[in-house]
C-alpha atoms as a PDB file:
ATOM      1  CA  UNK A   1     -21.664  45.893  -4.730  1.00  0.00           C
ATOM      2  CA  UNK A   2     -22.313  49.646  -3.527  1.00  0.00           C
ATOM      3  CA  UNK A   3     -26.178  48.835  -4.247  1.00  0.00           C
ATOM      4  CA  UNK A   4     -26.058  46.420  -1.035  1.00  0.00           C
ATOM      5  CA  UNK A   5     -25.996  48.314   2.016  1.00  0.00           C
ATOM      6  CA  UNK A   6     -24.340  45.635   3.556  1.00  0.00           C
ATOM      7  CA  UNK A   7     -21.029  47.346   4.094  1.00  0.00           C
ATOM      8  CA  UNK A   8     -17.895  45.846   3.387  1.00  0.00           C
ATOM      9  CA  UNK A   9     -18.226  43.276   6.201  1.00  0.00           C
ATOM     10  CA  UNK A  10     -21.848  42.385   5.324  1.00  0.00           C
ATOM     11  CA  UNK A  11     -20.145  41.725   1.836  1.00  0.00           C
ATOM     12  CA  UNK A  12     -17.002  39.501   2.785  1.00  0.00           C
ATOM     13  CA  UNK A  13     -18.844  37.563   5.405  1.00  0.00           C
ATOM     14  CA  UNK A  14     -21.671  36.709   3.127  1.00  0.00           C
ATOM     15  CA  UNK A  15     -18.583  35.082   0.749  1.00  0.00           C
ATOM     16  CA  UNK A  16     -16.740  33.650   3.800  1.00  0.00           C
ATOM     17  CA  UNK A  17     -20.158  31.806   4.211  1.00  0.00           C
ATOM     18  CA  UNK A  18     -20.822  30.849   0.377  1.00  0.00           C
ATOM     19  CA  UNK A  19     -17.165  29.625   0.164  1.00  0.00           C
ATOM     20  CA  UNK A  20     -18.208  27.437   3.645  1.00  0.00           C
ATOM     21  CA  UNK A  21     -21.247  26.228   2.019  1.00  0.00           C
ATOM     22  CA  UNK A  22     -20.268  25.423  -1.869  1.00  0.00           C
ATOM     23  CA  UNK A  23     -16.688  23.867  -0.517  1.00  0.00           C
ATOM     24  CA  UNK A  24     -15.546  25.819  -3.043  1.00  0.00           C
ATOM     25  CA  UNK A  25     -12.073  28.116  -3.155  1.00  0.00           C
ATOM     26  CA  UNK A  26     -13.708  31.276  -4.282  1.00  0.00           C
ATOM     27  CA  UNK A  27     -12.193  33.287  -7.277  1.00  0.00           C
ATOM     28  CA  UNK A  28     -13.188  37.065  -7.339  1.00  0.00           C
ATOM     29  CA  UNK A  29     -13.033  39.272 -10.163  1.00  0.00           C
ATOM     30  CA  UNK A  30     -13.721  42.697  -9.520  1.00  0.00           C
ATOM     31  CA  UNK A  31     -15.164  44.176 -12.752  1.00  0.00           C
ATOM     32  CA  UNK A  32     -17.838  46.366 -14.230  1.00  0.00           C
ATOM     33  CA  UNK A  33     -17.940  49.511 -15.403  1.00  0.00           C
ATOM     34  CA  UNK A  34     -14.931  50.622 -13.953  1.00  0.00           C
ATOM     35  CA  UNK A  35     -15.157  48.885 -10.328  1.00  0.00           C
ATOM     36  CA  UNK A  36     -12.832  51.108  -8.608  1.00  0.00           C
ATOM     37  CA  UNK A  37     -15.223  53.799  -8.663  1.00  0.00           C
ATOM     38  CA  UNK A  38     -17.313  51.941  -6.280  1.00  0.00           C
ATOM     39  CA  UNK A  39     -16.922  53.490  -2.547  1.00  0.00           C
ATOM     40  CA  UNK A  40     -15.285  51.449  -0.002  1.00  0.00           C
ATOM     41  CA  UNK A  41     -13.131  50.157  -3.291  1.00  0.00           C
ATOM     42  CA  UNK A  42     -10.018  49.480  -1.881  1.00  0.00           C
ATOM     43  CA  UNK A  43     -11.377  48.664   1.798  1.00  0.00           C
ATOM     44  CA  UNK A  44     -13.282  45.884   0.586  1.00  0.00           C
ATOM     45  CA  UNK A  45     -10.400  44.772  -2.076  1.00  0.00           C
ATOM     46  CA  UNK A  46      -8.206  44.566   1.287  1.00  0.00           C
ATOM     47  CA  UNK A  47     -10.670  42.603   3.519  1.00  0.00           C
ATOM     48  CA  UNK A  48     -11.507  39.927   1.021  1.00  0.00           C
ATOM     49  CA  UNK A  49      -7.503  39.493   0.706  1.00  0.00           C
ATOM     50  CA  UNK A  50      -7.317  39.645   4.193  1.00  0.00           C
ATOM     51  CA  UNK A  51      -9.546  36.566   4.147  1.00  0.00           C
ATOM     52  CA  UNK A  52      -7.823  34.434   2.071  1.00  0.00           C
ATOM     53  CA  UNK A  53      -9.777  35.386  -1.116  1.00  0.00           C
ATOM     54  CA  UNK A  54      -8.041  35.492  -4.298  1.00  0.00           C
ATOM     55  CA  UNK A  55      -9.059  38.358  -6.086  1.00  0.00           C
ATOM     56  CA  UNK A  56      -8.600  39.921 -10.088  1.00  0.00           C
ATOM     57  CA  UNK A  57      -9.183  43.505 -11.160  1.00  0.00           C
ATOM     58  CA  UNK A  58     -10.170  45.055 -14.313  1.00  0.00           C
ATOM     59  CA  UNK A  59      -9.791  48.696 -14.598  1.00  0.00           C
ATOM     60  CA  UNK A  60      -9.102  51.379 -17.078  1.00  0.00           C
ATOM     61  CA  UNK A  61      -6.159  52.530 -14.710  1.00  0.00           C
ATOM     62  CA  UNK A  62      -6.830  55.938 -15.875  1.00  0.00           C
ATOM     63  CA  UNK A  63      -7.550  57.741 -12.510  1.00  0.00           C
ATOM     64  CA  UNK A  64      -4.838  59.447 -10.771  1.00  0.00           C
ATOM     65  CA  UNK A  65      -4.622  57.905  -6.731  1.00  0.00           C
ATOM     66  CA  UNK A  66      -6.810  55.047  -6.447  1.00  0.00           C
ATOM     67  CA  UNK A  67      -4.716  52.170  -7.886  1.00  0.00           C
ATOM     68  CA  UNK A  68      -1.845  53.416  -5.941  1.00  0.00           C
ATOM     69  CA  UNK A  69      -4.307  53.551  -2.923  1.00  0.00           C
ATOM     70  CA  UNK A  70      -4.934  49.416  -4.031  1.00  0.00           C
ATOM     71  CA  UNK A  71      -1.302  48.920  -4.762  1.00  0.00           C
ATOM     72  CA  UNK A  72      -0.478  50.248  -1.070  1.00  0.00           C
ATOM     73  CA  UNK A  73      -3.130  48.825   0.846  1.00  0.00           C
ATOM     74  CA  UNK A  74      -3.778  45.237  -0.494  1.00  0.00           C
ATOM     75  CA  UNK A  75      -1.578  42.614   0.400  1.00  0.00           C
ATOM     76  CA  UNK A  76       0.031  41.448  -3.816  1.00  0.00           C
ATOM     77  CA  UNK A  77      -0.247  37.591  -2.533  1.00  0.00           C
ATOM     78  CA  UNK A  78      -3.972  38.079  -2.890  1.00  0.00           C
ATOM     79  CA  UNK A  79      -4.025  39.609  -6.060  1.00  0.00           C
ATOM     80  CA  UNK A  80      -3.852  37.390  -9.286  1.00  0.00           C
ATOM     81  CA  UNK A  81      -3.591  40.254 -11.821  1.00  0.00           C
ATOM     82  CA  UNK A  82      -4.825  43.137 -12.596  1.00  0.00           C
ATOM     83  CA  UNK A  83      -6.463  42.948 -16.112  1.00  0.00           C
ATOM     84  CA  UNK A  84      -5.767  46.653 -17.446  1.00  0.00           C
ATOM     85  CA  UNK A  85      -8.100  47.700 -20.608  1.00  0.00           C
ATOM     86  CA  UNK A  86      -6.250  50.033 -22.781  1.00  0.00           C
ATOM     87  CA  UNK A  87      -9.031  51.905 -24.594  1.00  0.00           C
ATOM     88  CA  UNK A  88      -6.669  53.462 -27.631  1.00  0.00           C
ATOM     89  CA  UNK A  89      -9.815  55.314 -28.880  1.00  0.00           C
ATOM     90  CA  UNK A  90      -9.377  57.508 -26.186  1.00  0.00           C
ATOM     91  CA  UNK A  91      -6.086  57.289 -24.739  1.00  0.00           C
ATOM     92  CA  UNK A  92      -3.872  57.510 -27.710  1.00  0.00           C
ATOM     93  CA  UNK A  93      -4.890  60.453 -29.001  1.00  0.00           C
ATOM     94  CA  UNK A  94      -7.354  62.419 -27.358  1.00  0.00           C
ATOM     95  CA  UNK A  95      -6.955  62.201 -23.840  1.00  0.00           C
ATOM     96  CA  UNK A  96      -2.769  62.676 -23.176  1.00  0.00           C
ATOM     97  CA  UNK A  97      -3.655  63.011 -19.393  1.00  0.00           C
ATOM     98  CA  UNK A  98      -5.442  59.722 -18.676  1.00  0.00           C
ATOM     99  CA  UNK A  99      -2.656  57.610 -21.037  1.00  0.00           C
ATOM    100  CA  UNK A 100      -0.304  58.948 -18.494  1.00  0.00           C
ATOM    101  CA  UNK A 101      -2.372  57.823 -15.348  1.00  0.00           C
ATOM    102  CA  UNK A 102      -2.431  54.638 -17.358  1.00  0.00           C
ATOM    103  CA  UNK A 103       1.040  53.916 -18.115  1.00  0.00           C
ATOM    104  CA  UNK A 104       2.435  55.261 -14.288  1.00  0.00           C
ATOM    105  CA  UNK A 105      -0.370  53.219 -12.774  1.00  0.00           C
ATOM    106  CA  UNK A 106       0.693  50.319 -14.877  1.00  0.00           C
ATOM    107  CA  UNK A 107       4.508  50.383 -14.154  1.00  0.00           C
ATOM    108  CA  UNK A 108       3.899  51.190 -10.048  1.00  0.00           C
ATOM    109  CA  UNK A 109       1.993  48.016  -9.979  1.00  0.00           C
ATOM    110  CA  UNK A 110       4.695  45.975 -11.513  1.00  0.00           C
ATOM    111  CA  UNK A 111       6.863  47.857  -9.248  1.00  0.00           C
ATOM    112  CA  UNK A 112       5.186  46.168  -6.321  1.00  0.00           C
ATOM    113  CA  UNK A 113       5.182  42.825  -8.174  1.00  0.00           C
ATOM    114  CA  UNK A 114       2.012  42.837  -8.830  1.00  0.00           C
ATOM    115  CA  UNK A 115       1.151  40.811 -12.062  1.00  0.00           C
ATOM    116  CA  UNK A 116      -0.224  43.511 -14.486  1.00  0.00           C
ATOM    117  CA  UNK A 117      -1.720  42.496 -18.291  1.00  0.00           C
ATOM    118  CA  UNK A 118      -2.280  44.875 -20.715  1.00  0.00           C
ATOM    119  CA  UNK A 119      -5.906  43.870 -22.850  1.00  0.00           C
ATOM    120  CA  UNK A 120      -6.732  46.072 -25.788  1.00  0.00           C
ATOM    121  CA  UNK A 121      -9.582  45.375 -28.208  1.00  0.00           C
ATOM    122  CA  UNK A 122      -8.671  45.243 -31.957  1.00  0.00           C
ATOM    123  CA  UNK A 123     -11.413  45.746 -34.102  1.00  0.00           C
ATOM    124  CA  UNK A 124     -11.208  44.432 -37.661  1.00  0.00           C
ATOM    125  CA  UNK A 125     -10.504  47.966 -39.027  1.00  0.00           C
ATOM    126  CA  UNK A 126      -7.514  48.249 -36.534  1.00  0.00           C
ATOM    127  CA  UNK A 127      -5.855  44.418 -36.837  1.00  0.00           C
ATOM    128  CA  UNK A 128      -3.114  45.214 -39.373  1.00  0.00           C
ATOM    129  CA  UNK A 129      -1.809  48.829 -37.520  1.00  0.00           C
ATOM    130  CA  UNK A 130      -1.738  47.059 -34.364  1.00  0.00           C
ATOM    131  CA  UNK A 131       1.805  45.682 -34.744  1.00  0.00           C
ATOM    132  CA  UNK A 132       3.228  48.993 -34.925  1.00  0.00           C
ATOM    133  CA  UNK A 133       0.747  50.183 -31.949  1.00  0.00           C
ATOM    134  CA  UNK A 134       1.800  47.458 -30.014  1.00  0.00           C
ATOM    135  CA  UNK A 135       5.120  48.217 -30.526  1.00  0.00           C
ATOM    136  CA  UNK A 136       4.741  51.760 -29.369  1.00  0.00           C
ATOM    137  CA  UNK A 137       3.318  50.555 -26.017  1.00  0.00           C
ATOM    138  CA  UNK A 138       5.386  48.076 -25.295  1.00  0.00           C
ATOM    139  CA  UNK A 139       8.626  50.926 -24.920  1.00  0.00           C
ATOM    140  CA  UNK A 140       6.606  52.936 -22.578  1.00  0.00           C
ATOM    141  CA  UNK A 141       5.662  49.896 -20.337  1.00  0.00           C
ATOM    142  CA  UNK A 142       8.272  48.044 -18.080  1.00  0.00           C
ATOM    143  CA  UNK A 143      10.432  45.280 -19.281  1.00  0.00           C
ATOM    144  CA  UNK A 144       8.434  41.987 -19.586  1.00  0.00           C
ATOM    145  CA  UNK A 145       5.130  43.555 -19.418  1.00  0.00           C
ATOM    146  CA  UNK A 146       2.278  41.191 -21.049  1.00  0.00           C
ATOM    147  CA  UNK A 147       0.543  42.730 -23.413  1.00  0.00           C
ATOM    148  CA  UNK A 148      -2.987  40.948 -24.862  1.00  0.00           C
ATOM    149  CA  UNK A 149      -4.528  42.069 -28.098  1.00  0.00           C
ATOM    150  CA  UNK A 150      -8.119  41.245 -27.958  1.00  0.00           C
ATOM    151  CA  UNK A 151     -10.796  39.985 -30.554  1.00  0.00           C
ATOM    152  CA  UNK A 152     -13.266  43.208 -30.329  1.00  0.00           C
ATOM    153  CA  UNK A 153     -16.700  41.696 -29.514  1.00  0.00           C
ATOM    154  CA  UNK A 154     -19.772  44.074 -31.060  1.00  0.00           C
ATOM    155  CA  UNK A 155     -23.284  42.641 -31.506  1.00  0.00           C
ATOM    156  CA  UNK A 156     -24.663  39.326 -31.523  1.00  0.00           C
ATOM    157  CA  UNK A 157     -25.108  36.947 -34.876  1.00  0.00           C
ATOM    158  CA  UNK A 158     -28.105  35.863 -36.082  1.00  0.00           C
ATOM    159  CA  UNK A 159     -27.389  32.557 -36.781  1.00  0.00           C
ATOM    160  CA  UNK A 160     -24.314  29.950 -36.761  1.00  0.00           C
ATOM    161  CA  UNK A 161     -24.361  31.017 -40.183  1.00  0.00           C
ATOM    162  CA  UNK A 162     -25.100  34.540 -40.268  1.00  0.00           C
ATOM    163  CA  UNK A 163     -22.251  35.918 -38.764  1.00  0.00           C
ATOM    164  CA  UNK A 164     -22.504  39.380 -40.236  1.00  0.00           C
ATOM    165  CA  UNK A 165     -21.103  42.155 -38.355  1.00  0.00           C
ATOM    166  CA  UNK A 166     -20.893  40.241 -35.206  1.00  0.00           C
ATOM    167  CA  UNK A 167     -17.114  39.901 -34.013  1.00  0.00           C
ATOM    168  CA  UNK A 168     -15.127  38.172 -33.265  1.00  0.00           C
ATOM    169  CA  UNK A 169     -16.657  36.098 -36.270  1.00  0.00           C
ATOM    170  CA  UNK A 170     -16.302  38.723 -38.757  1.00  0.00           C
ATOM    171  CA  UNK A 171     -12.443  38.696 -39.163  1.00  0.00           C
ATOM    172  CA  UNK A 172     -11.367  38.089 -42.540  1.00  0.00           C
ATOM    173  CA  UNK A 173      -9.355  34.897 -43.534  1.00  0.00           C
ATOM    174  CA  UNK A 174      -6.078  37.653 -44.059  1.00  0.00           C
ATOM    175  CA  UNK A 175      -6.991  39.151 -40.393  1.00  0.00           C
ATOM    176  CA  UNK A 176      -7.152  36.119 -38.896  1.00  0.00           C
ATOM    177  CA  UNK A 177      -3.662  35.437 -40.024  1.00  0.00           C
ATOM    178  CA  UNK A 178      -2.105  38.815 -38.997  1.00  0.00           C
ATOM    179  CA  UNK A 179      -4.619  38.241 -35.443  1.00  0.00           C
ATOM    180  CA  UNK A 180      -2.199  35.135 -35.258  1.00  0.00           C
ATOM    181  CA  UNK A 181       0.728  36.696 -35.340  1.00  0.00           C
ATOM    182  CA  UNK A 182      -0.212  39.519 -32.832  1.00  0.00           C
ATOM    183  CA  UNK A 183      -1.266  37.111 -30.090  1.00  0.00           C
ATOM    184  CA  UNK A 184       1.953  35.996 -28.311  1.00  0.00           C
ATOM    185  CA  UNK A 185       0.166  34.724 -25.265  1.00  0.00           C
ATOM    186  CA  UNK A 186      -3.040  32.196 -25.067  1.00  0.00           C
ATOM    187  CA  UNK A 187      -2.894  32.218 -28.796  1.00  0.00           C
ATOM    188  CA  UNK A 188      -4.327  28.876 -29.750  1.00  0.00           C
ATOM    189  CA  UNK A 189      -7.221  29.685 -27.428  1.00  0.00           C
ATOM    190  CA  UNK A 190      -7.920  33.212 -28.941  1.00  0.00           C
ATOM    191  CA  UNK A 191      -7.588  31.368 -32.544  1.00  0.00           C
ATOM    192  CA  UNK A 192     -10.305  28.851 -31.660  1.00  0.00           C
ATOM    193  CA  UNK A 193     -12.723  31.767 -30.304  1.00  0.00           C
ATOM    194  CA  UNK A 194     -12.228  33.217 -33.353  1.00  0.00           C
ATOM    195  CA  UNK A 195     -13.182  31.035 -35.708  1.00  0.00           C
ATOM    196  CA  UNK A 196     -16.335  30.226 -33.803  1.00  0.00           C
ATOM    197  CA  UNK A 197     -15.751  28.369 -30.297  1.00  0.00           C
ATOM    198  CA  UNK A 198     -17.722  30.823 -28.370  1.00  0.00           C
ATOM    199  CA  UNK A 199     -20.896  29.650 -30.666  1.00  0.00           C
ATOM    200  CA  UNK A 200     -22.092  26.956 -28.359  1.00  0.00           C
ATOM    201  CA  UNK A 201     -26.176  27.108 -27.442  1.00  0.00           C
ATOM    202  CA  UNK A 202     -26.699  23.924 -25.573  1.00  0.00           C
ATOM    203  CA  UNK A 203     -23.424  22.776 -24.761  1.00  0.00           C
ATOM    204  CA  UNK A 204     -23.050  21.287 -21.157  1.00  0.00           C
ATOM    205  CA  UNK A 205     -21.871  24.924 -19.598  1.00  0.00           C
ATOM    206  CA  UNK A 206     -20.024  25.291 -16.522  1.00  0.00           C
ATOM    207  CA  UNK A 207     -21.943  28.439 -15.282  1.00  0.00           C
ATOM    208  CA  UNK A 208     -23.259  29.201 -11.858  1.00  0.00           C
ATOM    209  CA  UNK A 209     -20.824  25.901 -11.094  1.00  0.00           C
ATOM    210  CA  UNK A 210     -17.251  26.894 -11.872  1.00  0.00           C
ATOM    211  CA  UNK A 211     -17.871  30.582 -11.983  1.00  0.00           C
ATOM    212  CA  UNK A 212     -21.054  32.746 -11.494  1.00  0.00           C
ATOM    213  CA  UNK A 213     -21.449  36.812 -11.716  1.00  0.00           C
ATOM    214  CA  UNK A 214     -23.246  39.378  -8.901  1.00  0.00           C
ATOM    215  CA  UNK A 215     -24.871  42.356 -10.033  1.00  0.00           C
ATOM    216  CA  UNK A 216     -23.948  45.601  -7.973  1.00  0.00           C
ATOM    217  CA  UNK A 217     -27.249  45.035  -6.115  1.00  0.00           C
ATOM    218  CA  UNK A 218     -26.395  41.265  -4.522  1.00  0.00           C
ATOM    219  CA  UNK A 219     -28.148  39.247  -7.380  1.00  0.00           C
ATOM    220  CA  UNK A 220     -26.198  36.392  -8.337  1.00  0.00           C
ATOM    221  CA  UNK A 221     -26.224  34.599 -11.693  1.00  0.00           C
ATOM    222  CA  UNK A 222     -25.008  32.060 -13.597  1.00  0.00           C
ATOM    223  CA  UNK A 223     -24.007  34.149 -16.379  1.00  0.00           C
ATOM    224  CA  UNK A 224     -25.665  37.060 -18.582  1.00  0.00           C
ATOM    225  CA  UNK A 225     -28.783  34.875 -18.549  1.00  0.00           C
ATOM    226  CA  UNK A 226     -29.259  36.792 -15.528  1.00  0.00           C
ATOM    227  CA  UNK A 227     -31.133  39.588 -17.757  1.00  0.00           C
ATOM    228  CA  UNK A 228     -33.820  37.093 -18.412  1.00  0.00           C
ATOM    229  CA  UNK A 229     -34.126  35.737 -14.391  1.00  0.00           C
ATOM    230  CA  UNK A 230     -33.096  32.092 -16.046  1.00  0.00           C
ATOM    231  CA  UNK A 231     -30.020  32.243 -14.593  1.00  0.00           C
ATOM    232  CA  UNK A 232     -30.898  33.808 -10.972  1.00  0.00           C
ATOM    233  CA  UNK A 233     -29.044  31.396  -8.576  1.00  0.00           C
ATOM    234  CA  UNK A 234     -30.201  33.874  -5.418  1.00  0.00           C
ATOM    235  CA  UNK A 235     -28.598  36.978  -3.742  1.00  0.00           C
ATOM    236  CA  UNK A 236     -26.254  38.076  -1.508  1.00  0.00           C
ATOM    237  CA  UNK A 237     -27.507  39.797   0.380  1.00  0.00           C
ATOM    238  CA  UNK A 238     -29.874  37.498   1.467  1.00  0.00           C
ATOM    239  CA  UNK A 239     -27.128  35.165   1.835  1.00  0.00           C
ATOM    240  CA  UNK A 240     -28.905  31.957  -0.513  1.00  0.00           C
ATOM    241  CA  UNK A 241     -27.170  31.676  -3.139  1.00  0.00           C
ATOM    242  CA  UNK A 242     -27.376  28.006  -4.277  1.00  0.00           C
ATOM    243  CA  UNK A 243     -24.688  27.561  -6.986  1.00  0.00           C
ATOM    244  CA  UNK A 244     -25.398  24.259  -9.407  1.00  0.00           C
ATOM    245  CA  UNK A 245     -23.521  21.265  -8.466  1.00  0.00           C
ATOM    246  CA  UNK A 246     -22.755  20.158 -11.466  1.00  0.00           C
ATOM    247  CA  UNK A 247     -22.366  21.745 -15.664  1.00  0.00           C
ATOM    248  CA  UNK A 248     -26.215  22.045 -16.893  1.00  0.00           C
ATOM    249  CA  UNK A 249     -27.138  22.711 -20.549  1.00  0.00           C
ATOM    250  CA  UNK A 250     -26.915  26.731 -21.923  1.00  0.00           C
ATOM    251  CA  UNK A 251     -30.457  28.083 -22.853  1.00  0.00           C
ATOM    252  CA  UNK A 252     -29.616  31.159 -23.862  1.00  0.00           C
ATOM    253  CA  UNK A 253     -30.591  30.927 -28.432  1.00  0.00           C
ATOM    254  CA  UNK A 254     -27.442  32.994 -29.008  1.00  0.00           C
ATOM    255  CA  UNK A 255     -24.688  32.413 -25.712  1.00  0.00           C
ATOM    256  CA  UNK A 256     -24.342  36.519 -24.499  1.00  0.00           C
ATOM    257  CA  UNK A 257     -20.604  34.936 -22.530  1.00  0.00           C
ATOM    258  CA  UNK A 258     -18.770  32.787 -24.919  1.00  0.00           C
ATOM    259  CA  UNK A 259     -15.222  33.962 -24.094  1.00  0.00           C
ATOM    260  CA  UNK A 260     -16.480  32.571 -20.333  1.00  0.00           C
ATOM    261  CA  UNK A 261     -17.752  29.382 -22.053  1.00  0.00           C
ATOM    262  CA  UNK A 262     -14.659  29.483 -23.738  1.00  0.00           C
ATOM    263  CA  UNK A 263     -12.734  29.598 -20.599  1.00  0.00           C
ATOM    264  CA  UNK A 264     -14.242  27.856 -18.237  1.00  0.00           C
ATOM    265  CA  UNK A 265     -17.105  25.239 -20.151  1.00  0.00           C
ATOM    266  CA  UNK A 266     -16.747  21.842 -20.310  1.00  0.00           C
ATOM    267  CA  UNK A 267     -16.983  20.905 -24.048  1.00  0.00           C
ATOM    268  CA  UNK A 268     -15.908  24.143 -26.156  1.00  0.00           C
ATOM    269  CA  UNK A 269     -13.790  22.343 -28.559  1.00  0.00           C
ATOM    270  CA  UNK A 270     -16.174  20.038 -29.594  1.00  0.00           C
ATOM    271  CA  UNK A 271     -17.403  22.744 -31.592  1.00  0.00           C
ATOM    272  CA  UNK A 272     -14.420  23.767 -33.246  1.00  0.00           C
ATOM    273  CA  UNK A 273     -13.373  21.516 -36.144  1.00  0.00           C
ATOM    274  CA  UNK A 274      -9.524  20.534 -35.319  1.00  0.00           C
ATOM    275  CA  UNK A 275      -9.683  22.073 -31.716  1.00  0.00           C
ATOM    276  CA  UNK A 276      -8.943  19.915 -28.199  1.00  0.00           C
ATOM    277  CA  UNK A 277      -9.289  20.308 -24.540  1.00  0.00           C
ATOM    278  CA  UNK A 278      -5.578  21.208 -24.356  1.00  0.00           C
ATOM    279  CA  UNK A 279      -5.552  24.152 -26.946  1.00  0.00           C
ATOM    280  CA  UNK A 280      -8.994  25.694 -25.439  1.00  0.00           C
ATOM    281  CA  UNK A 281      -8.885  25.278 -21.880  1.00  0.00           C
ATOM    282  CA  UNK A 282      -7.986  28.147 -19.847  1.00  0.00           C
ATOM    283  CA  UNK A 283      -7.958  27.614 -16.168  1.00  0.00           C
ATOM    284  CA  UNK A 284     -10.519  26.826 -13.313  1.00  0.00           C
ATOM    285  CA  UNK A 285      -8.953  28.505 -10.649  1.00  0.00           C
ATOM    286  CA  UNK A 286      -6.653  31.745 -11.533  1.00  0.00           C
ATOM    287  CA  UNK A 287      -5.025  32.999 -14.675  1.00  0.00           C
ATOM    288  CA  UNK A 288      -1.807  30.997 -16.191  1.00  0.00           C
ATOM    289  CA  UNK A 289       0.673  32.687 -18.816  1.00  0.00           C
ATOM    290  CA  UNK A 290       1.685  30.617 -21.014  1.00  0.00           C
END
């Protein structure tokens, strides 16, 4: 949102009058790039809270002050989670420092009961070390911290049934058993995106209805259709964005958001031979352990 020059009250009142106007209770995930490099970070993290906003971050927690700064200054009630990436191609070996920032940033947020998650990617070359990485992490992080291994999404398929080199498709039948096994939390949902719920071109999609995305300069979209201005539901900035009223059909050939789709579509399971509505829905407003 730093492309706006709006300022952070520009910013929260032009939500304060979307969430007026859509009747909707407004769900704000602050991601990006790493969002808390933005300026007026934790000001505007604080004002939407301040609000009544409900709001989600995903950072690298690597920096050294400005998640304390966060922790300190935003009120925890207003703060779902904060959705912490471990990047262990950097962190575990090469850079001592910023697994450090990571792990005290981690535990001071928990310290301030803040709900904090722990999402690293596993790619298919790393799915049967990441017990014993797991393992590792979990005795430097606080008692009862959740940790999420994550299907490792790189490149886009060619086909339903060309799924070559395109995760999370391209697990193995063995790594999809050992995935299984690593996945303590929302497991029957990550098994169904793995063997091929997030494939769905067509399907009656909740997007720019249930949830929507804003590019750093105000543009609002339904989802990454954005790139193509199909999805453009207005801006900001300009205060008009029109969000759909009801689920409307995806156009993109090959979906760019299925784990959204995933989450938050209508009929995901349908494509998923054996799945149902209770194993593959997520949430519509706020995350739920269990």
């Amino acid at each position: 949102m730093d492309k706006c020059q709006i300022g952070v009250d520009g910013v929260v009142a032009r939500f304060e009058s979307l969430r007026e106007r859509s009747k909707k209770n407004i769900y704000i995930t602050l991601t990006g790039g790493e969002p808390t490099i933005v300026k007026e970070f934790v000001a505007l993290c604080k004002k939407l809270v301040d609000k009544k906003f409900i709001i989600e971050l995903q950072s690298n927690m690597i920096t050294g002050t400005i998640i304390k700064k966060f922790v300190d200054n935003v009120d925890p009630k207003g703060i779902a989670q904060i959705m912490a990436t471990y990047h262990g191609w950097a962190l575990d070996t090469k850079y001592p420092t910023m697994q450090e920032n990571y792990i005290n940033n981690f535990k001071y947020a928990m310290n301030n009961n803040i709900t904090c998650v722990l999402k690293t990617v596993v790619p298919p070359n790393e799915v049967f070390t990441m017990k014993d990485k797991l393992a590792k992490l979990r005795k430097l992080l606080p008692t009862g911290a959740i940790i999420m291994p994550w299907v490792f999404i790189k490149g886009s398929p060619t086909s339903i049934t060309d799924m070559n080199g395109a995760y999370p498709y391209a697990y193995t039948p063995q790594q999809h058993v050992e995935m299984d096994s690593l996945c303590k939390i929302r497991n029957a949902c990550q098994a169904l995106y793995r063997h091929g719920a997030g494939f769905f071109c067509g399907m009656q999609c909740d997007a720019g209805n249930g949830f929507f995305i804003i590019k750093r300069d105000g543009t609002a979209g339904r989802c990454y259709t954005i790139k193509t201005g199909a999805g453009v539901l207005g801006n900001l900035v300009n205060n008009d964005i029109n969000l759909f009223s009801s689920p409307k059909k995806c156009t993109y050939k090959l979906c760019g958001t299925p784990f959204w789709g995933m989450w938050f579509g209508v009929t995901p399971w349908d494509y998923v031979p054996n799945g149902d509505k209770n194993s593959a829905y997520y949430c519509k407003f706020g995350p739920k352990w269990n």
